[in-house]
N, C-alpha and C. Protein backbone atom coordinates (compact mmCIF):
# COMPACT_ATOMS: atom_id res chain seq x y z
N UNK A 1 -18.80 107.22 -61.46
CA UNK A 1 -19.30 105.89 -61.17
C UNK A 1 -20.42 106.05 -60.16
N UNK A 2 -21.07 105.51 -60.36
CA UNK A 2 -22.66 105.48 -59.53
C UNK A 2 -22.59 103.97 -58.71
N UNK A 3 -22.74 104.37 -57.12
CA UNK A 3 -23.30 103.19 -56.40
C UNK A 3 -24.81 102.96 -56.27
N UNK A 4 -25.00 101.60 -56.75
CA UNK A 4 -26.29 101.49 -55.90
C UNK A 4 -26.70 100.24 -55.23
N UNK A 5 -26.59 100.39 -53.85
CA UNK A 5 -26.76 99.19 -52.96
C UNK A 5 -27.72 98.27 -53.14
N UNK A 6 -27.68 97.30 -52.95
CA UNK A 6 -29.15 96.53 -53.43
C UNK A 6 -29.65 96.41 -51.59
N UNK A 7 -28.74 96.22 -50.61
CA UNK A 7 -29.49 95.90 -49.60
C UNK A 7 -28.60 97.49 -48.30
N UNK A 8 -28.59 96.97 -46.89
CA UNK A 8 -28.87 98.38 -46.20
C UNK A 8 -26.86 98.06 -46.21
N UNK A 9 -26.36 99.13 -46.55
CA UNK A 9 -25.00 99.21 -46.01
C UNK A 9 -25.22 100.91 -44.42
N UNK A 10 -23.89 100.27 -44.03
CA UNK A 10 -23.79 101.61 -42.64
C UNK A 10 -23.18 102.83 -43.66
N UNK A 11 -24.16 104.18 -43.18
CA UNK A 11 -23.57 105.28 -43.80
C UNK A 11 -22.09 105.71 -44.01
N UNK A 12 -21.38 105.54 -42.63
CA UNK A 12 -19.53 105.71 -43.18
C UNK A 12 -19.22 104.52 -44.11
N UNK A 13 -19.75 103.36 -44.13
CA UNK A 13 -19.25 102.67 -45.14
C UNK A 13 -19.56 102.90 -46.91
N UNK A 14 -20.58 103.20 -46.33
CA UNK A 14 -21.25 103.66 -47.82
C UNK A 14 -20.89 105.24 -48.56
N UNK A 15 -20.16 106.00 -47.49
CA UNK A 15 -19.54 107.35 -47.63
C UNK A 15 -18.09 107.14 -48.40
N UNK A 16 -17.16 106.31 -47.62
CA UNK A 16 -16.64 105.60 -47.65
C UNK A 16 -15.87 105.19 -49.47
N UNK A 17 -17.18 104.14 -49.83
CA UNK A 17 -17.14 103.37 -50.95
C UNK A 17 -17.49 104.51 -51.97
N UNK A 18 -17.89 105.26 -51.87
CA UNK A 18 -18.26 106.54 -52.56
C UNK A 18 -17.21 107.47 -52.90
N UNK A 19 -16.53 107.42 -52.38
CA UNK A 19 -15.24 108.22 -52.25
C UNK A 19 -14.22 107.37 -52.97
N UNK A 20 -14.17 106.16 -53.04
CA UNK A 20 -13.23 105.42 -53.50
C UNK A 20 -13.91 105.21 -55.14
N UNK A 21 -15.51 105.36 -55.20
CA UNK A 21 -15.76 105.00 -56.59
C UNK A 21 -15.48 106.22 -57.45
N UNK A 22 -15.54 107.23 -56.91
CA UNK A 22 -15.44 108.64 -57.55
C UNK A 22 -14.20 108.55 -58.46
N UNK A 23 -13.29 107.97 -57.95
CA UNK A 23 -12.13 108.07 -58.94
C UNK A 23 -11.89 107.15 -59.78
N UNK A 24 -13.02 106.23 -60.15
CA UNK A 24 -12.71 104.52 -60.90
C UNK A 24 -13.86 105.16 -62.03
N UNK A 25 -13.23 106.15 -63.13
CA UNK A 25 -13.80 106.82 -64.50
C UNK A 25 -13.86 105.39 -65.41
N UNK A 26 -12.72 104.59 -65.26
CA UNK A 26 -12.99 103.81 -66.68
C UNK A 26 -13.00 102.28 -66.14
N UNK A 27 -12.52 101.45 -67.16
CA UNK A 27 -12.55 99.80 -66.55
C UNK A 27 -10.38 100.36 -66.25
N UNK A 28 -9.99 101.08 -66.41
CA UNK A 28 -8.24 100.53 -66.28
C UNK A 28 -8.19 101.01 -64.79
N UNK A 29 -9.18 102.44 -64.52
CA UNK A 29 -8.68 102.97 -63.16
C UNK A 29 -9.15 101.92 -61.65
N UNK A 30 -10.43 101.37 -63.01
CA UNK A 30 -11.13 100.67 -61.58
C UNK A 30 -10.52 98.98 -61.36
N UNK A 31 -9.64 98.58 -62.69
CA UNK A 31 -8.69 97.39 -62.33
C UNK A 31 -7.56 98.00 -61.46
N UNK A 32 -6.85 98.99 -61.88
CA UNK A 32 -5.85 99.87 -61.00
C UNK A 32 -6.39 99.69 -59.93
N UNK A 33 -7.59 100.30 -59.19
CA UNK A 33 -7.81 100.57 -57.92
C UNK A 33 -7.97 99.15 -57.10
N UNK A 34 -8.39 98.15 -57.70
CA UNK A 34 -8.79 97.22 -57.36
C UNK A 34 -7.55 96.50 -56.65
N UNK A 35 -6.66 96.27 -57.27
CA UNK A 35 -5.19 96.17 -57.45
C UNK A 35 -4.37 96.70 -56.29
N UNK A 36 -4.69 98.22 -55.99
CA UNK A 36 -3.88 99.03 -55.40
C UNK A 36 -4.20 98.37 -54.15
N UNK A 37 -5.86 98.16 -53.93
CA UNK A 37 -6.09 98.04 -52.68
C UNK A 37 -6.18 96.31 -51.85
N UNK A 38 -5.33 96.03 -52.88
CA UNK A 38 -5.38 94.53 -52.57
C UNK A 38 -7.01 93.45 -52.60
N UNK A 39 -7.85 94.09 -52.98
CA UNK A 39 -9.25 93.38 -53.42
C UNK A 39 -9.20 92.80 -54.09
N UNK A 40 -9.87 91.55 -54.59
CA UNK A 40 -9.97 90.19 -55.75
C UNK A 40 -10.81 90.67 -56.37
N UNK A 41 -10.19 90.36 -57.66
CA UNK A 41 -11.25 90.72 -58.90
C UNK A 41 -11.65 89.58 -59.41
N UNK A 42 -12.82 89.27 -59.34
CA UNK A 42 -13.25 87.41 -59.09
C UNK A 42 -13.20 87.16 -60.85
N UNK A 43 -14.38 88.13 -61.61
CA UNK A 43 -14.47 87.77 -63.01
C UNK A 43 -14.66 88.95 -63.47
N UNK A 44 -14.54 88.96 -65.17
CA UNK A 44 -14.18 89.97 -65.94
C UNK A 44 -15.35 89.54 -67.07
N UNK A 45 -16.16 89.91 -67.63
CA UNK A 45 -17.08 89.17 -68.95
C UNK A 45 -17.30 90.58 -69.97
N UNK A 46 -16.51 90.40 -70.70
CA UNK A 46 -16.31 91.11 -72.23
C UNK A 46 -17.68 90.99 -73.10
N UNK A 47 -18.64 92.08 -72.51
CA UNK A 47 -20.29 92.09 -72.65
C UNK A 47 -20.12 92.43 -74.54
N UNK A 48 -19.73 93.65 -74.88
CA UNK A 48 -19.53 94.17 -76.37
C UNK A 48 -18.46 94.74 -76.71
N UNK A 49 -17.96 95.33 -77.40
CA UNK A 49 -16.56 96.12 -77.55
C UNK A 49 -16.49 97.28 -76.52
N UNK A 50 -17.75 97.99 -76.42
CA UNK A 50 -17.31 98.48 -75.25
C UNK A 50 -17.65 98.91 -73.96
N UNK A 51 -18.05 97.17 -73.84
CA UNK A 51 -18.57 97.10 -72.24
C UNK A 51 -18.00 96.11 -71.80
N UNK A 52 -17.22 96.50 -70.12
CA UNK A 52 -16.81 94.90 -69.34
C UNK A 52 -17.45 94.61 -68.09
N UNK A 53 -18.12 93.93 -67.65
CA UNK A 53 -18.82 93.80 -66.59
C UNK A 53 -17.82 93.31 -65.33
N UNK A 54 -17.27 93.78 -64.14
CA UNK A 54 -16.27 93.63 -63.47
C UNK A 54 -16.81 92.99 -62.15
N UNK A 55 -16.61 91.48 -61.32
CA UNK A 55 -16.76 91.20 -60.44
C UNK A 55 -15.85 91.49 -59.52
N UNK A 56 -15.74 92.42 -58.22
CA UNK A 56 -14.41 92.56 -57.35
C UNK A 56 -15.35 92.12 -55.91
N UNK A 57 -14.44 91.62 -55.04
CA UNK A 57 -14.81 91.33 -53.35
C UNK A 57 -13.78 91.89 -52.72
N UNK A 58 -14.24 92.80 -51.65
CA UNK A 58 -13.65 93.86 -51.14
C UNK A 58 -13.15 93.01 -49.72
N UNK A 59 -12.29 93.59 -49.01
CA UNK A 59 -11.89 92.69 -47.84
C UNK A 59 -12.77 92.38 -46.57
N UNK A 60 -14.05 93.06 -46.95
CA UNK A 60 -15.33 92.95 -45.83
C UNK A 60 -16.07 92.13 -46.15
N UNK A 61 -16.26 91.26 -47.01
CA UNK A 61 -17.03 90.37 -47.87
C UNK A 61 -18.00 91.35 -48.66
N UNK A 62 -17.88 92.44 -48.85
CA UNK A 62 -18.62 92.85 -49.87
C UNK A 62 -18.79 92.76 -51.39
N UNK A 63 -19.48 92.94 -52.05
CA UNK A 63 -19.08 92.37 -53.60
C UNK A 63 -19.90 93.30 -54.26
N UNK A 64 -18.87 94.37 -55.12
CA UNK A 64 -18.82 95.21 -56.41
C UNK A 64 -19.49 94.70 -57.67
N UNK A 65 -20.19 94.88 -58.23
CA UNK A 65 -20.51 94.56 -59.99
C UNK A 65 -20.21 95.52 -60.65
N UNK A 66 -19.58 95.83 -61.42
CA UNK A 66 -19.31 97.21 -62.13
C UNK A 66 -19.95 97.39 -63.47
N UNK A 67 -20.14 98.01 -64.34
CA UNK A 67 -20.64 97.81 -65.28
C UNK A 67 -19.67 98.72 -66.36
N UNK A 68 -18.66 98.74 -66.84
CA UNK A 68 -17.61 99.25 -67.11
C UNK A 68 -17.32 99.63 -68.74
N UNK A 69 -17.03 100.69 -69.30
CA UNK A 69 -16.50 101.24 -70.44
C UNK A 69 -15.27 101.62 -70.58
């Protein structure tokens, strides 16, 4: 999974979120993770058979877009 910030995040945070995306391979690990870590997964939009576009807000007010297979 590839981050890319649109605006300035702090380096441990962004080290951080990097470490946690490394292990979110598909859309189940990254609903799993989402899940595990108690984060809201705001919306889900079923782009083609096999793409899901994933809205999550993290407990810092940050906000994930995923772009998911």
């Amino acid at each position: 999974m590839q981050l890319t910030p649109h605006f300035s995040i702090p380096a441990p945070r962004l080290a951080e979120l990097t470490t946690w995306l490394d292990r979110q391979t598909t859309t189940e690990r990254v609903v799993n993770a989402v899940i595990a870590a108690g984060f809201t997964l705001h919306d889900a939009h079923q782009m083609d058979e096999y793409t899901i576009d994933l809205v999550v807000e993290l407990d810092d007010g940050l906000v994930l877009v995923y772009d998911t297979t």
